[in-house]
N, C-alpha and C. Protein backbone atom coordinates (compact mmCIF):
# COMPACT_ATOMS: atom_id res chain seq x y z
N UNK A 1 118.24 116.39 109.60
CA UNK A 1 117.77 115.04 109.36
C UNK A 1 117.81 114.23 110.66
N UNK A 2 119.01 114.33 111.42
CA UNK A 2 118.66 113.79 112.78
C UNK A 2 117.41 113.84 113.72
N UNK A 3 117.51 115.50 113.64
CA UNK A 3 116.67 115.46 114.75
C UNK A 3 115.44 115.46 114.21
N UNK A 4 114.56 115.19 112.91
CA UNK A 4 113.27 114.55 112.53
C UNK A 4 113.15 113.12 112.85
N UNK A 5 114.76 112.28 112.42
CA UNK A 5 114.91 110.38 112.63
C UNK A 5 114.59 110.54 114.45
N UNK A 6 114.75 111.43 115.17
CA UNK A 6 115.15 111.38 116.57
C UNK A 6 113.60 111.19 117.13
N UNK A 7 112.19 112.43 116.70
CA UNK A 7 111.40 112.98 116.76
C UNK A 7 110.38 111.31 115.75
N UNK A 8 110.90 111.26 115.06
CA UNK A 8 109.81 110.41 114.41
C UNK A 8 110.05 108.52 115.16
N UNK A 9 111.03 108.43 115.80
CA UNK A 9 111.91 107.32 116.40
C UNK A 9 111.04 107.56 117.74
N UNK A 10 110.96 108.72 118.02
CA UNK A 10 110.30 108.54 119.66
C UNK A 10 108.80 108.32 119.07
N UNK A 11 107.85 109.28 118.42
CA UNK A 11 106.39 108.64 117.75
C UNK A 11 106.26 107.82 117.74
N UNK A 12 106.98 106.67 116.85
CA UNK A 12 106.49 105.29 116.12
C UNK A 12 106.87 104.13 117.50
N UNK A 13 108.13 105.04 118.30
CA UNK A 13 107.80 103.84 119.47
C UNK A 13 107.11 103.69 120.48
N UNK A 14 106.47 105.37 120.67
CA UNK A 14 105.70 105.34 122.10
C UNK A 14 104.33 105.03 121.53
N UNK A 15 103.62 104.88 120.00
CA UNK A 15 102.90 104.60 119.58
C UNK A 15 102.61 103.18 119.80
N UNK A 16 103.24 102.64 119.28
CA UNK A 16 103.80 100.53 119.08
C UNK A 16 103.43 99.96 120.31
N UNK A 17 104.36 100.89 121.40
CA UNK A 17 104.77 100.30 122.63
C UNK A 17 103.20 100.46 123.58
N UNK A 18 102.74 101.59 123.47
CA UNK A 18 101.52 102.12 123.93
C UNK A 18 100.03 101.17 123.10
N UNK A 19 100.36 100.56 122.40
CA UNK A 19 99.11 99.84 121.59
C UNK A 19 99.35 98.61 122.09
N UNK A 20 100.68 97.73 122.00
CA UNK A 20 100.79 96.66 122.64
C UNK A 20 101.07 96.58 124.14
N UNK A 21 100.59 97.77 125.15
CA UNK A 21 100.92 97.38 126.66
C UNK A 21 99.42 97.67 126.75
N UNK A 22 98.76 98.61 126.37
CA UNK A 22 97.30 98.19 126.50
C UNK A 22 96.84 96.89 126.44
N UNK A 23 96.94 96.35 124.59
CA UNK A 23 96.76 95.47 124.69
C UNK A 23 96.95 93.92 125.59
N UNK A 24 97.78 94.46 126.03
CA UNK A 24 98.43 93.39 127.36
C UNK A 24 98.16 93.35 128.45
N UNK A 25 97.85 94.55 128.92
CA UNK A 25 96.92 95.04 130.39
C UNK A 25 95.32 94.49 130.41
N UNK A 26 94.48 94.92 129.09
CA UNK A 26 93.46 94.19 128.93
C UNK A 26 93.24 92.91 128.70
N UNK A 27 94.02 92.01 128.39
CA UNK A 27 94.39 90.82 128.17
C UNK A 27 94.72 90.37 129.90
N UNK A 28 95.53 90.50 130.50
CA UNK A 28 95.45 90.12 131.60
C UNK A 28 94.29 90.52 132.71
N UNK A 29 93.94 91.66 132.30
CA UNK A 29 92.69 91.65 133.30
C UNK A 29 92.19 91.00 132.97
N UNK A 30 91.53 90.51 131.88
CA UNK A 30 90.51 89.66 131.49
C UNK A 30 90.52 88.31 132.23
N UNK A 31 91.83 88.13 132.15
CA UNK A 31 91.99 86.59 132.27
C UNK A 31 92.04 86.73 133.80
N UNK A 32 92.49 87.72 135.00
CA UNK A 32 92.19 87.72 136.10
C UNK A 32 90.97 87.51 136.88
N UNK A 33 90.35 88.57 135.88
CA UNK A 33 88.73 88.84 136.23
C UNK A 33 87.90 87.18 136.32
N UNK A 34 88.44 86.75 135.33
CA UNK A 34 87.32 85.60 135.20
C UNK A 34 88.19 84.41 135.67
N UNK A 35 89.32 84.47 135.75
CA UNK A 35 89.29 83.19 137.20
C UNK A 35 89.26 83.44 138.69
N UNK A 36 89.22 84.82 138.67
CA UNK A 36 89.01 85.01 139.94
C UNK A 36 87.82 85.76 140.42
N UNK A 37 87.19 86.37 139.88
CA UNK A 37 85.62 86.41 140.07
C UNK A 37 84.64 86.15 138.87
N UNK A 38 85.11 85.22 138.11
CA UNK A 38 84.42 85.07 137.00
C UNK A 38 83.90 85.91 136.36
N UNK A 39 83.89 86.77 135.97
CA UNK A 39 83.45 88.16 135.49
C UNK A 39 83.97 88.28 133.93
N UNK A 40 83.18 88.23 133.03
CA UNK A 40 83.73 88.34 131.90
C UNK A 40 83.55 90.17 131.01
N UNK A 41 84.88 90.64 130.73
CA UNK A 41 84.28 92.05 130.09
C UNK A 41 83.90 91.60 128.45
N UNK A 42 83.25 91.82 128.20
CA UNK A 42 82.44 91.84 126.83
C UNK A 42 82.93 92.80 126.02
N UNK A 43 83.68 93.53 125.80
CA UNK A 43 84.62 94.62 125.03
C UNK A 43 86.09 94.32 125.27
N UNK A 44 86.76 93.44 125.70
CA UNK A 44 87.96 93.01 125.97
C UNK A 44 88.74 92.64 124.76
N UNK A 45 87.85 91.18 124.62
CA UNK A 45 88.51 90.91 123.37
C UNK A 45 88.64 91.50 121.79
N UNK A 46 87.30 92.57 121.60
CA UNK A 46 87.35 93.45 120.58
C UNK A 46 88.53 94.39 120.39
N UNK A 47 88.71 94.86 121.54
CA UNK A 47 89.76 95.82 122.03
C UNK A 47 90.98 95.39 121.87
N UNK A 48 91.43 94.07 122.37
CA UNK A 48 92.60 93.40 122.25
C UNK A 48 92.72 93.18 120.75
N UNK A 49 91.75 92.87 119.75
CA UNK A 49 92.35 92.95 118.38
C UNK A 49 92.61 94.04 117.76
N UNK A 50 91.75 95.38 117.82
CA UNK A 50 92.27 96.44 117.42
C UNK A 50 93.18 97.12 117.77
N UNK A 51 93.70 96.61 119.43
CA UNK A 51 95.29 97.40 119.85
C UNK A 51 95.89 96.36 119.02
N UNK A 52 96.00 95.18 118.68
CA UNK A 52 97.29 94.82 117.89
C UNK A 52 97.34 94.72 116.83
N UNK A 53 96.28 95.18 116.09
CA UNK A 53 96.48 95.46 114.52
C UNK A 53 97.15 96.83 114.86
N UNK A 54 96.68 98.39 115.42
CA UNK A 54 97.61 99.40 115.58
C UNK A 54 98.95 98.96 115.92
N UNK A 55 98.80 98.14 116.92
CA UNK A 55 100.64 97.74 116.99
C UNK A 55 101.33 96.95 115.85
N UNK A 56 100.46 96.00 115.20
CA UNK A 56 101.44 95.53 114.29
C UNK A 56 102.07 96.61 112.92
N UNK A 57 100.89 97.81 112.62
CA UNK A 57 101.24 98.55 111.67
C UNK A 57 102.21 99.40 112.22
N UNK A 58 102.25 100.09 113.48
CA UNK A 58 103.34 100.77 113.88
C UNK A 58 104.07 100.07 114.11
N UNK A 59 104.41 98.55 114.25
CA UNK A 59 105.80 97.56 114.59
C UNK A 59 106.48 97.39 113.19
N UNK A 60 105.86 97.52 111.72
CA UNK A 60 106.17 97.28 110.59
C UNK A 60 106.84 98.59 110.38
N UNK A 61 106.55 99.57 110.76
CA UNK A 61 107.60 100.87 110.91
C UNK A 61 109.05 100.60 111.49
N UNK A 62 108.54 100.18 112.68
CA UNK A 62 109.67 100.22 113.46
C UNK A 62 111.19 99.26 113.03
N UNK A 63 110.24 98.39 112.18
CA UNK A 63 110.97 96.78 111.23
C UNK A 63 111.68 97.24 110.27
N UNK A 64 110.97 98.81 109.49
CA UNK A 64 111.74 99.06 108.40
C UNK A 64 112.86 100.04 109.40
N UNK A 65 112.49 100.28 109.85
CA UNK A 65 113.57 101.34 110.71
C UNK A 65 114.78 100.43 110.97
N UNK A 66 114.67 99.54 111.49
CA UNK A 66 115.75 98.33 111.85
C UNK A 66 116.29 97.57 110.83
N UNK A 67 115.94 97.99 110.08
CA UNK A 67 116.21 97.26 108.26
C UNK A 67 115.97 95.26 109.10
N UNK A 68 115.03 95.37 109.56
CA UNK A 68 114.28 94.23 109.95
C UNK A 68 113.50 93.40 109.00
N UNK A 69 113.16 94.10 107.77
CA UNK A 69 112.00 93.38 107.03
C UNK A 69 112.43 92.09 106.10
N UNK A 70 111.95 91.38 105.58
CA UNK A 70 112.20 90.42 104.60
C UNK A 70 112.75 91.11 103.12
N UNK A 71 113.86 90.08 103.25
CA UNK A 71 114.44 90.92 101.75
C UNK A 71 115.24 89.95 100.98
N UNK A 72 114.95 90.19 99.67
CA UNK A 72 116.00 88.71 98.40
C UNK A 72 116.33 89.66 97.88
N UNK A 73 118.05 89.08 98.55
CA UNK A 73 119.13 89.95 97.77
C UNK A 73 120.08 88.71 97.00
N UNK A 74 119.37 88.36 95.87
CA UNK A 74 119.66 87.35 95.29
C UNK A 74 121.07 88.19 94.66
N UNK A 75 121.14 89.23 93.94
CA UNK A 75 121.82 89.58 93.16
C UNK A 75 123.18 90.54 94.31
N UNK A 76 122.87 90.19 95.47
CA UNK A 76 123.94 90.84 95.94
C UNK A 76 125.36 90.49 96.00
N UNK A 77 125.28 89.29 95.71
CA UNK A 77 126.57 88.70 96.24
C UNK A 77 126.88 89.00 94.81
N UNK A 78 126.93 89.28 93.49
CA UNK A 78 127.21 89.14 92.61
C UNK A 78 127.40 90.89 91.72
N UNK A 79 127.73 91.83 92.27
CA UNK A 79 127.25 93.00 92.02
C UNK A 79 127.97 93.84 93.13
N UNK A 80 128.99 94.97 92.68
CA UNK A 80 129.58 95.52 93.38
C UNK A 80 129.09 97.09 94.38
N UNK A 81 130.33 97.34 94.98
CA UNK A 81 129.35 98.64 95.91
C UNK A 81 128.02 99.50 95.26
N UNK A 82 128.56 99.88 94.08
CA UNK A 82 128.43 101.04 93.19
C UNK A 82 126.59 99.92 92.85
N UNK A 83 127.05 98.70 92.11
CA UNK A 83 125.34 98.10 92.06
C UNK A 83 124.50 97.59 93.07
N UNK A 84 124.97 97.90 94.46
CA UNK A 84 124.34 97.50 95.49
C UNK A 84 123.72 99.05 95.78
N UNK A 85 124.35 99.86 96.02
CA UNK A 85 123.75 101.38 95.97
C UNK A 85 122.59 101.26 94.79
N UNK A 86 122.98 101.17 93.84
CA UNK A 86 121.95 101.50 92.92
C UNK A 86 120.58 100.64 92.61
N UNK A 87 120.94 99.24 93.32
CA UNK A 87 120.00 98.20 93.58
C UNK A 87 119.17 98.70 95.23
N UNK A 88 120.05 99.95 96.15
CA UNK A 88 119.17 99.74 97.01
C UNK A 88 117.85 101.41 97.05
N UNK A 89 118.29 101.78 95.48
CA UNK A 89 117.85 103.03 95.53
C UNK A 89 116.82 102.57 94.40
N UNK A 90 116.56 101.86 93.97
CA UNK A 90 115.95 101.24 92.99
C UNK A 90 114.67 100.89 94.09
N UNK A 91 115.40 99.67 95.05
CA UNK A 91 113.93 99.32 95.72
C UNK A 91 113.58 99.90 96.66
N UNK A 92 114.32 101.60 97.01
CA UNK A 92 113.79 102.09 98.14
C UNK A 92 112.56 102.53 97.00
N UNK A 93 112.64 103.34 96.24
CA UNK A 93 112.04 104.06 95.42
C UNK A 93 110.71 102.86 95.18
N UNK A 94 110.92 101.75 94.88
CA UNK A 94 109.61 101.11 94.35
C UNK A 94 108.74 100.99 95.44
N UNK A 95 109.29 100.76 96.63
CA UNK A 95 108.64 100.88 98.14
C UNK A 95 108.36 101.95 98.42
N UNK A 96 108.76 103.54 98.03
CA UNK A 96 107.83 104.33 98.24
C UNK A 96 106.36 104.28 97.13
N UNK A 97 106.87 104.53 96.06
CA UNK A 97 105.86 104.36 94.98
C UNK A 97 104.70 103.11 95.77
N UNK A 98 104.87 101.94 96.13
CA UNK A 98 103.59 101.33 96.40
C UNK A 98 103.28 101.82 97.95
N UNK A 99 104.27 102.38 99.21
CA UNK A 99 103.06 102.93 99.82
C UNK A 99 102.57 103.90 99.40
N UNK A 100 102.86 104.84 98.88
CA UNK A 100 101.88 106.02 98.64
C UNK A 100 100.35 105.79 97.85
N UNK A 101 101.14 104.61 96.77
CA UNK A 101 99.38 103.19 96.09
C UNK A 101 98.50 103.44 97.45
N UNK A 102 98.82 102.77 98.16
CA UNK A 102 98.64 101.60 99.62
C UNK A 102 97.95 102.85 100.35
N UNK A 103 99.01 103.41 100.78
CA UNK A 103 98.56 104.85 102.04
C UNK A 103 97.50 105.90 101.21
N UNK A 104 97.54 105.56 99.68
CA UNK A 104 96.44 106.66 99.58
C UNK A 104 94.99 106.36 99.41
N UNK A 105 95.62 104.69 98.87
CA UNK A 105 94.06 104.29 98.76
C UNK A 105 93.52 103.79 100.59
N UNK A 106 94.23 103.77 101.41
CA UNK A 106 93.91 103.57 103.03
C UNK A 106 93.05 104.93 102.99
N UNK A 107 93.69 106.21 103.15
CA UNK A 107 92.92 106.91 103.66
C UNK A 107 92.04 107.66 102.95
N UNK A 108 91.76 107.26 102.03
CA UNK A 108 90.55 107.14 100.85
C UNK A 108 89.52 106.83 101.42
N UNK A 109 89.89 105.30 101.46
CA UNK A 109 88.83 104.56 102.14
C UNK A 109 88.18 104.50 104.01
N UNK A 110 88.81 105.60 104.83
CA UNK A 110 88.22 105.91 105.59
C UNK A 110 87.64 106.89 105.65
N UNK A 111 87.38 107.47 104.48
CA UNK A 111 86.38 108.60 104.58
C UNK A 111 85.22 108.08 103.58
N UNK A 112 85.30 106.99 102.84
CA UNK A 112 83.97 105.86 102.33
C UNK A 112 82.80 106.34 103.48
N UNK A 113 82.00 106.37 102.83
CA UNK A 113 79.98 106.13 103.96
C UNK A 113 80.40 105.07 104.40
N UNK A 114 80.67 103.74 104.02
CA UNK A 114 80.99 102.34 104.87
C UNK A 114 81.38 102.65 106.19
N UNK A 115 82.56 103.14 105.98
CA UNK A 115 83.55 103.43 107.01
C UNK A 115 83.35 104.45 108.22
N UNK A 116 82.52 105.12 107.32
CA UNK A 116 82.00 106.33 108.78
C UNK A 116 80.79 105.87 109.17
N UNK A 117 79.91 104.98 108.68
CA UNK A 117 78.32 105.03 109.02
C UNK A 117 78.46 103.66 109.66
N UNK A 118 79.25 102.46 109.65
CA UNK A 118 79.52 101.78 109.96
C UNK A 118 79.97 101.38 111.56
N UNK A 119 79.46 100.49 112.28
CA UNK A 119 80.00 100.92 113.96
C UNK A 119 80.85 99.42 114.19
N UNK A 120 81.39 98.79 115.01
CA UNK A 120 82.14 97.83 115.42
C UNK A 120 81.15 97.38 116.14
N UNK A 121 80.85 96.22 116.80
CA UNK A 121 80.32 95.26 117.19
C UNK A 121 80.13 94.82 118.21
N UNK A 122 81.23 95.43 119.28
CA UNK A 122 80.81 95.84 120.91
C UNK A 122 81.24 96.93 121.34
N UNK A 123 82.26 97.48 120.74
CA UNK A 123 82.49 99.24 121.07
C UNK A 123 81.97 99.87 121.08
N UNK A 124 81.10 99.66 119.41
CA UNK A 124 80.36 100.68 118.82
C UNK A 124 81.45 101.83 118.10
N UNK A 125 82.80 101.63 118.07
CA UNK A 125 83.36 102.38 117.67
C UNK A 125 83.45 102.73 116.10
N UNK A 126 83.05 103.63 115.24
CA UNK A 126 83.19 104.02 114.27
C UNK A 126 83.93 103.03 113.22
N UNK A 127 83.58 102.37 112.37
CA UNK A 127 84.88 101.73 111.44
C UNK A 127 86.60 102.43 111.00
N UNK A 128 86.01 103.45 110.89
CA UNK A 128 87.42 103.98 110.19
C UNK A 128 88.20 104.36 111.25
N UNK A 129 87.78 104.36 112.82
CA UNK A 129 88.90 104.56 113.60
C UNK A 129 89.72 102.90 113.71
N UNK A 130 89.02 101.52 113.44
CA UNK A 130 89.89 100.85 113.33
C UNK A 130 90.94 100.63 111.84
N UNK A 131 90.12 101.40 111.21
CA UNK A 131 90.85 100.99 110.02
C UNK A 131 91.75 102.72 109.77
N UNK A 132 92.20 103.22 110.58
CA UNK A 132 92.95 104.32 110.66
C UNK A 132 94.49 103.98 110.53
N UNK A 133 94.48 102.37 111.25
CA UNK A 133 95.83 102.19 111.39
C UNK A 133 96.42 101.24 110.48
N UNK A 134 95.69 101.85 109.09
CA UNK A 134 96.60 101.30 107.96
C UNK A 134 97.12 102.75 107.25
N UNK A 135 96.30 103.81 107.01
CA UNK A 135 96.88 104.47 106.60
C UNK A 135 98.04 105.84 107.84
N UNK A 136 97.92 105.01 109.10
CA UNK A 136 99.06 105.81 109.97
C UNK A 136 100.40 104.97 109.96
N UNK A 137 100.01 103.49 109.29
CA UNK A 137 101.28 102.89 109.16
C UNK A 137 101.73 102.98 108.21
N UNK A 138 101.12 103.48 106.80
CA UNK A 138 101.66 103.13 106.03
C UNK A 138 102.52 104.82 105.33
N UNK A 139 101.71 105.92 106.33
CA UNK A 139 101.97 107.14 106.20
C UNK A 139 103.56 107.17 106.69
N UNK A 140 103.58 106.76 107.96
CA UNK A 140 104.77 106.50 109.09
C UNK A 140 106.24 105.72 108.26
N UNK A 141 105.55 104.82 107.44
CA UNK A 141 106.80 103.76 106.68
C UNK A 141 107.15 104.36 105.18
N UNK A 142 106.19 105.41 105.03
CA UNK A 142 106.96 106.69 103.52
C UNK A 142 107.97 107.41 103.74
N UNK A 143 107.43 107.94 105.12
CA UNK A 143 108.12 108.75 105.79
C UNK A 143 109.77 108.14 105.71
N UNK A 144 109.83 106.81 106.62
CA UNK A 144 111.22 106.38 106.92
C UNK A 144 111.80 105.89 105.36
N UNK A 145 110.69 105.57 104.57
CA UNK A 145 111.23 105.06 102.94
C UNK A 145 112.27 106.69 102.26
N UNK A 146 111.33 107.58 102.64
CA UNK A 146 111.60 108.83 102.03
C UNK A 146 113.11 108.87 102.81
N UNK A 147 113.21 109.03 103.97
CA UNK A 147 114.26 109.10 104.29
C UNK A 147 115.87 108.35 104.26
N UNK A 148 115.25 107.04 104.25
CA UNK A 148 116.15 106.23 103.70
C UNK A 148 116.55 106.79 101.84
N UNK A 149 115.65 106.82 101.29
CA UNK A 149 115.83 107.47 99.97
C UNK A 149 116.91 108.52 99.83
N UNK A 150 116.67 109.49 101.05
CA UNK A 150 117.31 110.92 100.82
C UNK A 150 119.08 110.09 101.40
N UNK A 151 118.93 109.31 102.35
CA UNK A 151 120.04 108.98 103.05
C UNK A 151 121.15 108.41 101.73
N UNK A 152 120.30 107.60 100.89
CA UNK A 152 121.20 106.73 99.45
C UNK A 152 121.66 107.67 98.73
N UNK A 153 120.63 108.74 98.61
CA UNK A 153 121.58 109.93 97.65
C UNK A 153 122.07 110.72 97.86
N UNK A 154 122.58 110.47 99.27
CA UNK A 154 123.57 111.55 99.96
C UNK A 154 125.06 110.73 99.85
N UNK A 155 124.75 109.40 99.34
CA UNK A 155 126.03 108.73 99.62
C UNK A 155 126.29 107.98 101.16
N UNK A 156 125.00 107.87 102.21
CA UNK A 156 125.15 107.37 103.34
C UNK A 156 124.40 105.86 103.28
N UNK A 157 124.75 105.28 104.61
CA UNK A 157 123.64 104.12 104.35
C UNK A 157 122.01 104.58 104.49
N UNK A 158 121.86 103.50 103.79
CA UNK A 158 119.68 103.56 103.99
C UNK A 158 119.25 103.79 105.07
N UNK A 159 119.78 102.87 106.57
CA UNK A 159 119.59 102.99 107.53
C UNK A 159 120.39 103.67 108.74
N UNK A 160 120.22 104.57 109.40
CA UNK A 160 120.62 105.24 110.21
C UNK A 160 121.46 104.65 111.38
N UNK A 161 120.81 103.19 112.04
CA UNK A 161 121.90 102.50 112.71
C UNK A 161 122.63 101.31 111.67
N UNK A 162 122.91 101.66 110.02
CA UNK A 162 124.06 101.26 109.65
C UNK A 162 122.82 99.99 108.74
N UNK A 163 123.34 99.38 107.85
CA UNK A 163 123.06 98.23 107.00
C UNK A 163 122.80 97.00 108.06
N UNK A 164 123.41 96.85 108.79
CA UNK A 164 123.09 95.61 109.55
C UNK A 164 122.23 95.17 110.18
N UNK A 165 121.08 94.36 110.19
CA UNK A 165 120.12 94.22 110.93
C UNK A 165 120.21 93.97 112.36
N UNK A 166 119.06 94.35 113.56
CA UNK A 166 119.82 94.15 115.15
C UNK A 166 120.21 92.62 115.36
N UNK A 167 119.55 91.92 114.77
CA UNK A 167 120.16 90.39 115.05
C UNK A 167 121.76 90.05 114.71
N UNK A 168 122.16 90.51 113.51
CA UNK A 168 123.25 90.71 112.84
C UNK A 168 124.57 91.80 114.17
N UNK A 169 124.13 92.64 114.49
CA UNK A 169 124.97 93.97 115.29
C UNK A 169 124.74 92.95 116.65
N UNK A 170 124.04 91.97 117.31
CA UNK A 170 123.74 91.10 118.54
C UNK A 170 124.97 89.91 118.33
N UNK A 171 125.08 89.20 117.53
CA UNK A 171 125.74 88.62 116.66
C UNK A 171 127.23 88.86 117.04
N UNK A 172 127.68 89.66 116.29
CA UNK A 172 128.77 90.71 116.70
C UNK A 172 129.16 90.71 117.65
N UNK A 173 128.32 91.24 118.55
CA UNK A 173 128.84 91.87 119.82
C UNK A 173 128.87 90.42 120.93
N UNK A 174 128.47 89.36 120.31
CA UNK A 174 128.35 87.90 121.04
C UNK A 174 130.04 87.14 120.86
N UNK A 175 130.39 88.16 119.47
CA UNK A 175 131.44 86.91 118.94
C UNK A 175 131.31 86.05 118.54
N UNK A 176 129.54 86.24 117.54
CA UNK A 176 129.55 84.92 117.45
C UNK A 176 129.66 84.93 115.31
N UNK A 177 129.37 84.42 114.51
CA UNK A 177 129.14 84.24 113.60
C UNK A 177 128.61 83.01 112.85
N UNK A 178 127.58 83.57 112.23
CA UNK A 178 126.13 82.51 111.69
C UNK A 178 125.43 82.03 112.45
N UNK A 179 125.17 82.54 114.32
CA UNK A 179 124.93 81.40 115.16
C UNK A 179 125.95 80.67 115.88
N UNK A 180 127.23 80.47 115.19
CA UNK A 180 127.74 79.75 115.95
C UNK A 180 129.46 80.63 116.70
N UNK A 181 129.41 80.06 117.75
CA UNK A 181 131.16 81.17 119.02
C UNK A 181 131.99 80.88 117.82
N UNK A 182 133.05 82.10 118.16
CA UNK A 182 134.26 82.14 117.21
C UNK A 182 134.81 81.36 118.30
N UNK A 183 135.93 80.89 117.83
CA UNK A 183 136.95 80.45 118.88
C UNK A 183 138.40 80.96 118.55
């Protein structure tokens, strides 16, 4: 199990990281080009939205990986180890069940005539290569659901660097609590 979290941890980041430094490289040329020889590229800005939709779907990986995502744990404070386990195996499970909804109807729909006969608007690039990166994110975030899954019914935490989110483990290591220095 490690060394798949190890192997799928290096993917989803050299993926993320590689969609948003493009996107950032083309973004600054752009803006070089045209104050300094006025030169505008006409595929820049197309480009710059489709690297960060790929980055935001591989960053929503990386969010569940970090137990980063938005979550109401209304009933936590009220509900012991034993129903917090079973409350978090409950909603790993409903979160796989809707990506696999999600990820199957994604890559469904890039094999639609729309999607293949269809071109982008200054690329010319195929539709379904932009719309690829819903069902590689949402393939990528089963994956870590599945695993978190297997992790609850082993008796471990969901997440591999521990329940605590990185803001929370930053926190910590500041001395600080809620935001504010211990003294």
């Amino acid at each position: 199990m490690q060394r798949f979290d190890r192997i799928l941890t290096r993917v989803e980041n050299f993926l993320a990281c590689t969609a948003l430094g493009l996107a950032t490289v083309v973004a600054i040329t752009q803006v070089l080009l045209r104050a300094i020889f006025n030169v505008h590229l006409p595929w820049s800005e197309e480009t710059i939205v489709y690297l960060v939709i790929y980055a935001t779907f591989l960053g929503a990986v990386i969010t569940l990986r970090h137990n980063e995502h938005i979550a109401v744990n209304i009933f936590e404070p009220f509900i012991g180890p034993v129903g917090k386990r079973r409350m978090q195996i409950l909603g790993t499970s409903v979160m796989i069940v809707f990506l696999i909804l999600v990820g199957t109807y994604a890559w469904l729909l890039i094999f639609e005539p729309f999607s293949i006969a269809t071109v982008t608007p200054t690329l010319k690039l195929p539709l379904w290569v932009v719309e690829l990166a819903v069902p590689i994110g949402m393939s990528l975030m089963l994956l870590r659901s599945i695993e978190m899954l297997v992790r609850l019914l082993k008796g471990q935490t969901a997440f591999a660097e521990g329940e605590k989110t990185e803001y929370q483990r930053a926190e910590e290591a500041l001395g600080m609590d809620n935001g504010e220095e211990k003294r």
